[in-house]
Protein backbone atom coordinates (compact mmCIF):
# COMPACT_ATOMS: atom_id res chain seq x y z
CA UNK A 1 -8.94 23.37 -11.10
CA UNK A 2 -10.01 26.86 -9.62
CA UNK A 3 -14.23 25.91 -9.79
CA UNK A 4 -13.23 22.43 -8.44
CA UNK A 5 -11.55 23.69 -5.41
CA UNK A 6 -14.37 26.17 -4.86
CA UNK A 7 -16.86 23.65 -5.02
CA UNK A 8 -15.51 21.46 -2.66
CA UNK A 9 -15.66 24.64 0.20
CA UNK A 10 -18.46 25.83 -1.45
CA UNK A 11 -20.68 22.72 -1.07
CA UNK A 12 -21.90 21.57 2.76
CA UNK A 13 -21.61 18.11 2.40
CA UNK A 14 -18.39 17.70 0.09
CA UNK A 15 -16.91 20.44 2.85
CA UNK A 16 -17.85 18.45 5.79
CA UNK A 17 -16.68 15.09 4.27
CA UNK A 18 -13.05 17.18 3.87
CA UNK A 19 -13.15 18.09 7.12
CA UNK A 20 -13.74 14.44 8.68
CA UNK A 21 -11.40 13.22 7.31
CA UNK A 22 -8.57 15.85 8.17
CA UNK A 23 -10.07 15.21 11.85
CA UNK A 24 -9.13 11.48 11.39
CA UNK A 25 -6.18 12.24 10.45
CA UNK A 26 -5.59 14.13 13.83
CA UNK A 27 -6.63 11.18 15.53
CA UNK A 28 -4.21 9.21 13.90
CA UNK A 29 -1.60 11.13 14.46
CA UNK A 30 -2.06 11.68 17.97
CA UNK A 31 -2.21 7.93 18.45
CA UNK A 32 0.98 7.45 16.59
CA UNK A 33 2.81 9.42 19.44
CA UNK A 34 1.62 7.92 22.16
CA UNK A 35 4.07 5.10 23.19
CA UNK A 36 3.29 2.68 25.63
CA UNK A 37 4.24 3.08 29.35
CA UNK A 38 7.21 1.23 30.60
CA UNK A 39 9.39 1.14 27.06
CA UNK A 40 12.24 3.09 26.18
CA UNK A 41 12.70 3.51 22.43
CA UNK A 42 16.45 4.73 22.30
CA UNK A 43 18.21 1.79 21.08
CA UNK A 44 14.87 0.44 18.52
CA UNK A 45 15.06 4.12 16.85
CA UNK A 46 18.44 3.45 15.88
CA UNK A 47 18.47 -0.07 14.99
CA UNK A 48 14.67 0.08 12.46
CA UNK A 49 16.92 1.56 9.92
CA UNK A 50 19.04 -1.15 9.42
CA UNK A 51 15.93 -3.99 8.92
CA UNK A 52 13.41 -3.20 5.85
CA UNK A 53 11.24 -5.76 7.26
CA UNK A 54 10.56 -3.25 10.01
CA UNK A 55 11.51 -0.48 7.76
CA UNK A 56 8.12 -1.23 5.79
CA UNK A 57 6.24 -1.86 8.77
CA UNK A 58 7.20 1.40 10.14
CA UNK A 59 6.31 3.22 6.87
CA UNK A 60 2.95 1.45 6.85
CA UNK A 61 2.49 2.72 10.63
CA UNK A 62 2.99 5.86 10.10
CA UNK A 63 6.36 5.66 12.12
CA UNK A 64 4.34 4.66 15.09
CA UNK A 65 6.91 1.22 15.45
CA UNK A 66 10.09 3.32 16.00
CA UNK A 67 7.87 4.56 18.97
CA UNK A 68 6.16 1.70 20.32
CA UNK A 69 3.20 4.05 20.10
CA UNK A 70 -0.80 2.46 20.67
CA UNK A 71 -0.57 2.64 16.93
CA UNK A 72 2.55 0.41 16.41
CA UNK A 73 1.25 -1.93 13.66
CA UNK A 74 -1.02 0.46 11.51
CA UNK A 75 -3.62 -1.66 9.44
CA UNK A 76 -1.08 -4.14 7.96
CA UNK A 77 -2.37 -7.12 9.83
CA UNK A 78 -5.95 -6.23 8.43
CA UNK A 79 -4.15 -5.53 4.90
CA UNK A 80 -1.99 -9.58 5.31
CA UNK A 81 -6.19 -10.87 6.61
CA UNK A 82 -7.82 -9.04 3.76
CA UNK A 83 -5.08 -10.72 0.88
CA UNK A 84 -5.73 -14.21 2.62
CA UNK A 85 -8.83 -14.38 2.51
CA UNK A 86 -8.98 -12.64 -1.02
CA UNK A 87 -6.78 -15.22 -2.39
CA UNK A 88 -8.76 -18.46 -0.43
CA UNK A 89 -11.88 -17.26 -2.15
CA UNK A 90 -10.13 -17.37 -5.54
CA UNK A 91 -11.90 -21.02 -5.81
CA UNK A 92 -8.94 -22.72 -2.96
CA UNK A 93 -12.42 -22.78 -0.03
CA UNK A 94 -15.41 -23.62 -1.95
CA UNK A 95 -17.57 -22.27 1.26
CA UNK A 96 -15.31 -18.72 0.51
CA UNK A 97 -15.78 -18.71 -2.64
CA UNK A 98 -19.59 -19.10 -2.77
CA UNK A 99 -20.21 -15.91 -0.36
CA UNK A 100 -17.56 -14.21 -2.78
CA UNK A 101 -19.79 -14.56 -5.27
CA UNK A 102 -23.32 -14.11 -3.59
CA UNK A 103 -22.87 -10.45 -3.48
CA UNK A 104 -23.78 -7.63 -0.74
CA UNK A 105 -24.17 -10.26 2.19
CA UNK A 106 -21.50 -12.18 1.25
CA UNK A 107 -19.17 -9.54 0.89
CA UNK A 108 -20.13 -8.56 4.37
CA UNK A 109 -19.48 -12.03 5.45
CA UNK A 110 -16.34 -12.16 3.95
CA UNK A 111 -15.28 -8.62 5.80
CA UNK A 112 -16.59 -10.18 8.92
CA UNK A 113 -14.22 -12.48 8.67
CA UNK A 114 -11.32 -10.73 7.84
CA UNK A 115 -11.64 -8.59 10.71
CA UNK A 116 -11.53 -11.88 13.19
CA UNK A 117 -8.39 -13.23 10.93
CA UNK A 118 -6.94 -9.49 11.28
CA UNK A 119 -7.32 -9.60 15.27
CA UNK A 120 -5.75 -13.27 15.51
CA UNK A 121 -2.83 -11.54 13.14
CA UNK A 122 -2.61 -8.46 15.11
CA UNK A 123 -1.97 -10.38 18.17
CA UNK A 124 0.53 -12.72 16.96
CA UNK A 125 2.45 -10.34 15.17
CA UNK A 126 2.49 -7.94 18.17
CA UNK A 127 3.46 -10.87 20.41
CA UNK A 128 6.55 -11.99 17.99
CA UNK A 129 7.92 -8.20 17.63
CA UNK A 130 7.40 -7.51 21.26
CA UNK A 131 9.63 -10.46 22.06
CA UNK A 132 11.62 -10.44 19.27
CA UNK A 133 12.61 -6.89 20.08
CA UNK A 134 13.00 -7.53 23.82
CA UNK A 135 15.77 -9.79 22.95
CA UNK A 136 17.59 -7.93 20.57
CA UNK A 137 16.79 -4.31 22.67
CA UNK A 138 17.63 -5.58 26.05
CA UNK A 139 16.44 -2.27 27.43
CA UNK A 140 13.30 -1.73 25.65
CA UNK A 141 10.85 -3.02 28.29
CA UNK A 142 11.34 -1.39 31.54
CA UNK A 143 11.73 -3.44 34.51
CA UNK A 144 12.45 -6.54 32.80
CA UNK A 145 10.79 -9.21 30.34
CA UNK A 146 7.61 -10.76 31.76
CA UNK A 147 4.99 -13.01 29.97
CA UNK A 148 2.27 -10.30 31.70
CA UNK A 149 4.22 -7.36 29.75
CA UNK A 150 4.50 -9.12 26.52
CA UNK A 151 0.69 -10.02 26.62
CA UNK A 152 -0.30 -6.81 27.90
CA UNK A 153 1.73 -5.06 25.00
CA UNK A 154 0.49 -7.18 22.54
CA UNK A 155 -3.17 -6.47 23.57
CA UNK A 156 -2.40 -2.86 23.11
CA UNK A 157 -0.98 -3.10 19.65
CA UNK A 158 -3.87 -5.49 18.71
CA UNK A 159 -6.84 -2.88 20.15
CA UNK A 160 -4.13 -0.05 18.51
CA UNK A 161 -4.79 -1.85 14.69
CA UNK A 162 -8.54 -2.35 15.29
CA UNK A 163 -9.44 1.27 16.48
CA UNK A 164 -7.36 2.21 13.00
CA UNK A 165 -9.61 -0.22 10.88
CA UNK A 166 -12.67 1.25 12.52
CA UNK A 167 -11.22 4.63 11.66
CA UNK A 168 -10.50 3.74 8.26
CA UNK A 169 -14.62 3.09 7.95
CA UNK A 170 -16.12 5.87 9.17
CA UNK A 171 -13.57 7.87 6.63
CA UNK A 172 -14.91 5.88 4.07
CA UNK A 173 -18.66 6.51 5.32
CA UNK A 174 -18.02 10.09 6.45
CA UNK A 175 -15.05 11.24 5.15
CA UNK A 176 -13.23 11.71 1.58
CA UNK A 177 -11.56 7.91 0.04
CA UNK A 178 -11.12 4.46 0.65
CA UNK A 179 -10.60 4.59 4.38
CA UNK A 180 -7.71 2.02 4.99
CA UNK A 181 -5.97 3.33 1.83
CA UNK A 182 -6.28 6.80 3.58
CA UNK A 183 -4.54 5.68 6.66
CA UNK A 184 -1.73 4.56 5.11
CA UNK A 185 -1.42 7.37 3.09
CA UNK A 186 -1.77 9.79 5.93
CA UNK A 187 1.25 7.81 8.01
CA UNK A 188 3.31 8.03 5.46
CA UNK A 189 2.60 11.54 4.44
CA UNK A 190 3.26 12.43 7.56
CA UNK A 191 6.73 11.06 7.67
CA UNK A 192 7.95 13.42 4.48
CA UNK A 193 8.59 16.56 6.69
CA UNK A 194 10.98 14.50 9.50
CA UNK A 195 12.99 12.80 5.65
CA UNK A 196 12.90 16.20 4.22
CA UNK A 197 14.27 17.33 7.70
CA UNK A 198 17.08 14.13 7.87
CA UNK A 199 18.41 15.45 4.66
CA UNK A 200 18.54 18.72 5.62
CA UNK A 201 20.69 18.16 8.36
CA UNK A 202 22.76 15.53 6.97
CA UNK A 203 23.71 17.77 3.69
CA UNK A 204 23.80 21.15 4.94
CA UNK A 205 23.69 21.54 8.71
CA UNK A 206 26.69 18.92 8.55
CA UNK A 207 28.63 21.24 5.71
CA UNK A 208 29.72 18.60 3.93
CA UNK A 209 31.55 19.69 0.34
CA UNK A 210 28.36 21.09 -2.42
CA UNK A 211 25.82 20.14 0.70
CA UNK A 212 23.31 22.73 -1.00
CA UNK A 213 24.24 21.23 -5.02
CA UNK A 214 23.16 17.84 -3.29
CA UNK A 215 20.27 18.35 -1.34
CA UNK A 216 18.84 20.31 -4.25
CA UNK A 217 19.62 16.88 -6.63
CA UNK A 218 17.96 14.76 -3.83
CA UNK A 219 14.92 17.20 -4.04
CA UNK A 220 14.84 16.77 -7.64
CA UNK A 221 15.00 12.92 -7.70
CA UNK A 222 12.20 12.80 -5.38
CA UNK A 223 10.15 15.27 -7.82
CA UNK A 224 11.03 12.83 -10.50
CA UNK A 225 9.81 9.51 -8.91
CA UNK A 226 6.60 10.74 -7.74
CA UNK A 227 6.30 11.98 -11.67
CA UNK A 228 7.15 8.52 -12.39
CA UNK A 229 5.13 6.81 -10.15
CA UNK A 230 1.84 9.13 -11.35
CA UNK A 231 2.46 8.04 -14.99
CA UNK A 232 2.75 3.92 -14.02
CA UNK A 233 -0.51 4.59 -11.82
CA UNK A 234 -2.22 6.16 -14.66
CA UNK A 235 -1.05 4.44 -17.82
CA UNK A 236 -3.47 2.18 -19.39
CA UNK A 237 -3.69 0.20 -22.84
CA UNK A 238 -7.38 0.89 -23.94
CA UNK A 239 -8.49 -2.02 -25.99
CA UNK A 240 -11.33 -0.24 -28.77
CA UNK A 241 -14.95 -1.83 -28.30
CA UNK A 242 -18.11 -1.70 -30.39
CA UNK A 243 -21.45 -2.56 -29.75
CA UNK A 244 -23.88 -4.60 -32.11
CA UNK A 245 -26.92 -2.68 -33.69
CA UNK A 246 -28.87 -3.93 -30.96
CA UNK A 247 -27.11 -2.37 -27.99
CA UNK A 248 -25.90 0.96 -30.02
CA UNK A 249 -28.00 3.06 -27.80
CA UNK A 250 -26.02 1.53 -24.89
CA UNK A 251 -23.73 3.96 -25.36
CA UNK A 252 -23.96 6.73 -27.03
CA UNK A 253 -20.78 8.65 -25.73
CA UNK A 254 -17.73 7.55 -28.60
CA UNK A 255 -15.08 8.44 -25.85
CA UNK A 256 -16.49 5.91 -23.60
CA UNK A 257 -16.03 2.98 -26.58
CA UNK A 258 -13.21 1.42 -25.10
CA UNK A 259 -11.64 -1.47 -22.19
CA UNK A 260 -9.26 0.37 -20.55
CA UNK A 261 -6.31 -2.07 -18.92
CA UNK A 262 -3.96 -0.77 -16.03
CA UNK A 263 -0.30 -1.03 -16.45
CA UNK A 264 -0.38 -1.11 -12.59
CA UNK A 265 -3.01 -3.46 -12.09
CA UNK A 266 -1.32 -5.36 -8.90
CA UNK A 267 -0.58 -1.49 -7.38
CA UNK A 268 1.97 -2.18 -4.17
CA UNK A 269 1.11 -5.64 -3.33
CA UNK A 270 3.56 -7.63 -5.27
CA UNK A 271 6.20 -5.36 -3.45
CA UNK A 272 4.67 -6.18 0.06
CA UNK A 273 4.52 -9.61 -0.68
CA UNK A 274 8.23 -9.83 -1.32
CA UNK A 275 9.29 -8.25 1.38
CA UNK A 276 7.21 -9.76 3.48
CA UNK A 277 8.81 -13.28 1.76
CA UNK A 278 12.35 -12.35 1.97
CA UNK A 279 12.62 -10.84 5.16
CA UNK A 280 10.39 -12.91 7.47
CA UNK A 281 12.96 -16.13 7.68
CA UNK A 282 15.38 -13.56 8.32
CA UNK A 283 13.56 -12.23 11.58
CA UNK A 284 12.34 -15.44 12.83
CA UNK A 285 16.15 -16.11 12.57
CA UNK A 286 17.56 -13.26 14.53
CA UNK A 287 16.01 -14.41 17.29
CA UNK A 288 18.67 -17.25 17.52
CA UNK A 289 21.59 -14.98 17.19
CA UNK A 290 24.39 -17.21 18.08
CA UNK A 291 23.81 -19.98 15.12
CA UNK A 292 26.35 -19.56 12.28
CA UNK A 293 23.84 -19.66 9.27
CA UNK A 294 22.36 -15.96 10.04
CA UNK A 295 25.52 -14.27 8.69
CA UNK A 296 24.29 -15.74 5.21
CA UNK A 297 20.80 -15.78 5.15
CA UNK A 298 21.19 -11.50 5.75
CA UNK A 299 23.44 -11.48 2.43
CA UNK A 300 21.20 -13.75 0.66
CA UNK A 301 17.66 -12.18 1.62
CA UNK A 302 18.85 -8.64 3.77
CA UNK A 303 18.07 -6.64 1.00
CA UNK A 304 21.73 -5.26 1.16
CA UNK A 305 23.87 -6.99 -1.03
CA UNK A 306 23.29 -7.00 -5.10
CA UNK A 307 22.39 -10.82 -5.20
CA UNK A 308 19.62 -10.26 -2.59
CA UNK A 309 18.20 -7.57 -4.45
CA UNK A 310 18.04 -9.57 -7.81
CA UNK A 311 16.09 -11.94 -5.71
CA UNK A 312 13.91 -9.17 -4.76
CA UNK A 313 13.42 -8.16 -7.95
CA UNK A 314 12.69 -11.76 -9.65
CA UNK A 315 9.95 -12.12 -6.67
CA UNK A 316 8.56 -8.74 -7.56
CA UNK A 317 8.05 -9.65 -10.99
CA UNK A 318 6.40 -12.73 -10.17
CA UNK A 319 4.44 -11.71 -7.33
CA UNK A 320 2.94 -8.59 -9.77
CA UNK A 321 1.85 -11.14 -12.90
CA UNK A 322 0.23 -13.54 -10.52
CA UNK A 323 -1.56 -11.02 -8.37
CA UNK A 324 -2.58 -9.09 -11.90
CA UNK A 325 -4.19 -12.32 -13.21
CA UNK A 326 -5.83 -13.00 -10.00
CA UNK A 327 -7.45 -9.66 -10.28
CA UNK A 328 -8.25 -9.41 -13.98
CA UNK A 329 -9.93 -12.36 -15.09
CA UNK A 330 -10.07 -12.31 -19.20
CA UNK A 331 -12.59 -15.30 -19.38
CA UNK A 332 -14.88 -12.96 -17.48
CA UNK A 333 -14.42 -10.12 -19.12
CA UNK A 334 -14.95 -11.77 -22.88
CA UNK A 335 -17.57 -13.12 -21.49
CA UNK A 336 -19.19 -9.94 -20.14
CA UNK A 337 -19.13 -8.01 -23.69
CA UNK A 338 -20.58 -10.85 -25.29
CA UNK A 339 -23.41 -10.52 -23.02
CA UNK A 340 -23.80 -6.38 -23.13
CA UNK A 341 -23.55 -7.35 -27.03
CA UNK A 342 -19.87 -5.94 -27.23
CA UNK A 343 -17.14 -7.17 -29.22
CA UNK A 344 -13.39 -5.99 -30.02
CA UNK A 345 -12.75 -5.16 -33.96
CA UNK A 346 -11.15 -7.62 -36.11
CA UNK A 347 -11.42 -10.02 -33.38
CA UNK A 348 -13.97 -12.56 -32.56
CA UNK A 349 -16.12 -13.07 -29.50
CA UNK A 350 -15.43 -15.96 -27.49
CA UNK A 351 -12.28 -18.01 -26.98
CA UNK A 352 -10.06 -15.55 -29.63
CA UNK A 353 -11.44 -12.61 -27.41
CA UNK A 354 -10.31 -13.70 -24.31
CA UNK A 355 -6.64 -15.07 -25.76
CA UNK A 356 -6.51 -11.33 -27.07
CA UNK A 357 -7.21 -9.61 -23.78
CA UNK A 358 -4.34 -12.32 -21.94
CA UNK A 359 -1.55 -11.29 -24.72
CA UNK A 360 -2.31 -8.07 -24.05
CA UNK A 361 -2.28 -8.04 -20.36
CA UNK A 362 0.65 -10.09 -20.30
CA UNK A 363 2.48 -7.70 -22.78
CA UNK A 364 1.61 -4.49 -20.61
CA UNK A 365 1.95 -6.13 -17.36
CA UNK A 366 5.75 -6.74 -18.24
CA UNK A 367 5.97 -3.02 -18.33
CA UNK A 368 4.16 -2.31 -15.19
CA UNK A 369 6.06 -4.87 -13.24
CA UNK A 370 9.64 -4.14 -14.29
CA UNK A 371 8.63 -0.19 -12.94
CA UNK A 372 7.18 -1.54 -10.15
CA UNK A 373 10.62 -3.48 -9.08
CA UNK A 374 12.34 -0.53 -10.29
CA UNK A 375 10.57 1.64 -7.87
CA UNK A 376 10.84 -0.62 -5.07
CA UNK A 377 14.48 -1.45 -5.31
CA UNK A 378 15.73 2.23 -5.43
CA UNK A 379 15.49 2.71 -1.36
CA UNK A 380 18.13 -0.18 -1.10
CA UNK A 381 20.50 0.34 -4.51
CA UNK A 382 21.35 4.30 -3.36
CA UNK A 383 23.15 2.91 -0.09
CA UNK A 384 25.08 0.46 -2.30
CA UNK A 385 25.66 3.52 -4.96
CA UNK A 386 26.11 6.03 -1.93
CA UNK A 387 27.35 4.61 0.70
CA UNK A 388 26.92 7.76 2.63
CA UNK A 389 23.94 7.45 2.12
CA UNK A 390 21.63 8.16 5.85
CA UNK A 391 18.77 5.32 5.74
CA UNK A 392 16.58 7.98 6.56
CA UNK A 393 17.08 9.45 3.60
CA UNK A 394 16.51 6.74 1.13
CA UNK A 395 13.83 7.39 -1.55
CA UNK A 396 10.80 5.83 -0.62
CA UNK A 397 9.21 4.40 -3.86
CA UNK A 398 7.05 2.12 -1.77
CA UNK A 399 5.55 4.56 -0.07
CA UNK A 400 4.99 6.95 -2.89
CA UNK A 401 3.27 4.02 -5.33
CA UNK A 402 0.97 3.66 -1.89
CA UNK A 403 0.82 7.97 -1.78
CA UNK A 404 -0.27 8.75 -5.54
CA UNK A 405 -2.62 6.08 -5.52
CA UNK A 406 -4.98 6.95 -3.55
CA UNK A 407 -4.54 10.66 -4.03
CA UNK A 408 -5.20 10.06 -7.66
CA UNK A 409 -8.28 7.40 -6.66
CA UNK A 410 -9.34 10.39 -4.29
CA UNK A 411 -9.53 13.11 -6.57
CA UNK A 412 -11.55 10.85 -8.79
CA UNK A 413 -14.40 10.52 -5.98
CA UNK A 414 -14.49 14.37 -5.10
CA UNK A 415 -14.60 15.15 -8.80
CA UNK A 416 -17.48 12.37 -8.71
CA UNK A 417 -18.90 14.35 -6.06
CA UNK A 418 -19.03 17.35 -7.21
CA UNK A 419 -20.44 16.35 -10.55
CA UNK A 420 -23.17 14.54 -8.50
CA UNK A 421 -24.16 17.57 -6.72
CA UNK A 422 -24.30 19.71 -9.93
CA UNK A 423 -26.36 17.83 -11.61
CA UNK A 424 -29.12 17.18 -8.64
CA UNK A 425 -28.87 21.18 -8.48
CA UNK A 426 -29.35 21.71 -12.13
CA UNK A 427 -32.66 18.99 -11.79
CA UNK A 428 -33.93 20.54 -8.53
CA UNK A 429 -33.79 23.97 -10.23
């Protein structure tokens, strides 16, 4: 651990990369406390808490909603573009699909176009908060609600998310990570010190009875999800592989003789999807607050009653198994050892190679999903088990799936790094 942190300072390029993307950061947050002119943020700051819709917004943003700030929307309209047009190409738009598989310049393609589907999302979604909040916040715009203001807000947010995505690739030219991935992790990072800070002053500064015997329990329950969280990230079911006589020399390394399967293969995108599910008709119907159906609709899909969280769950766990099989295709993968001249022991190539790799994808996905939901539910059970409870205080297990995987995907590339510079020293010497 020591030599790798030495060689990161130690090393010009690895250093400079480090300090890029620290420097991003700094832009980021800057931008996230900048709110626009003419709003006043009083009554929103107290009323996100109560809506996980905008409660996961906000934690994507970096808490740049509860401020109205330039950087109100984060990247999440390029994440919802990038998932669309993932799953068209998925053989739904033949034209999609046929760039998805033409390689570089249809990848670029692709990414061309998810940044013009991420700008038409970006607007509209800016446009829809902007007046959904006006109506519920009466005094959130200053000066009254105009069509000009609403447009001229929504450009904002819109330029706000596209300066972020450009951000997020010069990190990932110049900097340390997956770029995007780094934003997010950065905005929610930097939200841990003002939690930390809620509970603080809602245990101890408030002197409530064993204030110190609590806050000290809350510490150690947020120790023991991110523990948690690291071991679904990392856990893996390594199918054993050998190679013909043919292709022996392929790989010579024993340790390397395996297919390694993720428990976690779908990561937080199964949760996002569900949320994004449950709690949309819910917003588009709070902006008719008068009919009599919206009292329902928040105990069926407000994430706050027990039913509405068993809903949550049951779309979790379908959300993770069909995003996990759209990712990890076993046909493809049976089909790519046959052709390196692989093969799995005591089964045989073909058709009985790629049933083996679904049964055991399904059978580990189980696992990974029913931690998943059990991550993601936590921030909404401890109100319902502590009533209590500050919002701002609930455990974040969203967040912190988002948070350790991309520190742990991070740490892979500067170890990459630094093994790639060590061995072009040891050749140039």
């Amino acid at each position: 651990m020591g030599s790798n942190l030495k060689a990161m300072w130690t090393n010009k390029d690895i250093r400079n990369r480090i300090l890029f993307t620290l420097f991003a950061f700094l832009v980021y947050r800057l931008g996230c406390a900048i709110t626009i002119p003419d709003v006043n943020t009083t009554d929103l700051v107290a009323g996100l808490g109560d809506n996980s819709l905008f409660a996961m917004l906000n934690l994507l943003g970096g808490g740049g909603l509860e401020q109205f700030s330039v950087f109100a929307l984060g990247v999440t309209p390029y994440i919802t573009a990038s998932i669309i047009i993932q799953l068209l190409s998925m053989d739904v738009i033949p034209s999609l699909t046929e760039l998805f598989k033409s390689g570089a310049n249809g990848r670029k393609k692709l990414d061309k176009y998810t940044r013009y589907l991420a700008v038409v999302f970006a607007f509209v979604q800016s446009f829809s908060l902007v007046y959904g909040f006006s109506h519920t916040y009466t005094g959130l715009i200053v000066g009254g609600v105009t069509v000009a203001k609403l447009l001229y807000i929504a450009t904002i947010f819109t330029a706000g998310t596209m300066f972020l995505v450009w951000i997020g690739d010069q990190i990932s030219l110049k900097g340390i990570g997956n770029g995007i991935s780094m934003v997010i992790m950065a905005g929610i990072v930097g939200r841990m010190p003002q939690q930390f800070s809620a509970a603080w002053s809602s245990l101890i500064d408030s002197k409530i009875a064993n204030g110190a015997l609590l806050f000290a329990a809350y510490i150690l329950i947020y120790l023991l999800i991110i523990v948690f969280v690291t071991l679904i990230n990392t856990a893996e079911r390594k199918i054993p592989i050998q190679y013909t006589s043919s292709s022996v020399t392929m790989s010579q390394n024993n340790k390397m003789n395996y297919l390694p399967l993720k428990v976690n293969s779908a990561s937080v995108i199964p949760v996002i999807f569900a949320s994004s599910l449950m709690m949309a008709p819910l917003q588009i119907a709070s902006f008719f607050p008068e009919n009599e159906w919206l009292k329902p609709m928040q105990n069926w899909l407000g994430l706050q009653t027990w039913y509405s969280l068993a809903i949550y769950v049951v779309l979790i766990l379908l959300f993770t198994f069909f995003y996990t099989k759209m990712q990890i295709n076993p046909e493809k993968i049976a089909e790519n050892l046959g052709k390196s001249g692989a093969y799995i022991p005591s089964v045989r190539p073909g058709t009985e190679t790629k049933e083996y790799i679904d049964r055991v994808l399904t059978r580990i996905t189980v696992l990974g999903a029913v931690a998943l939901a059990f991550i993601a539910v936590m921030p909404h059970v401890m109100p319902l088990i502590w009533p209590e409870l500050p919002s701002s205080m609930a455990l974040g297990g969203t967040g912190m799936i988002i948070v350790v995987g991309v520190a742990i995907e991070t740490v892979k590339q500067v170890q990459g790094l630094i093994t790639q510079k060590s061995y072009k020293k040891y050749f140039e010497d």
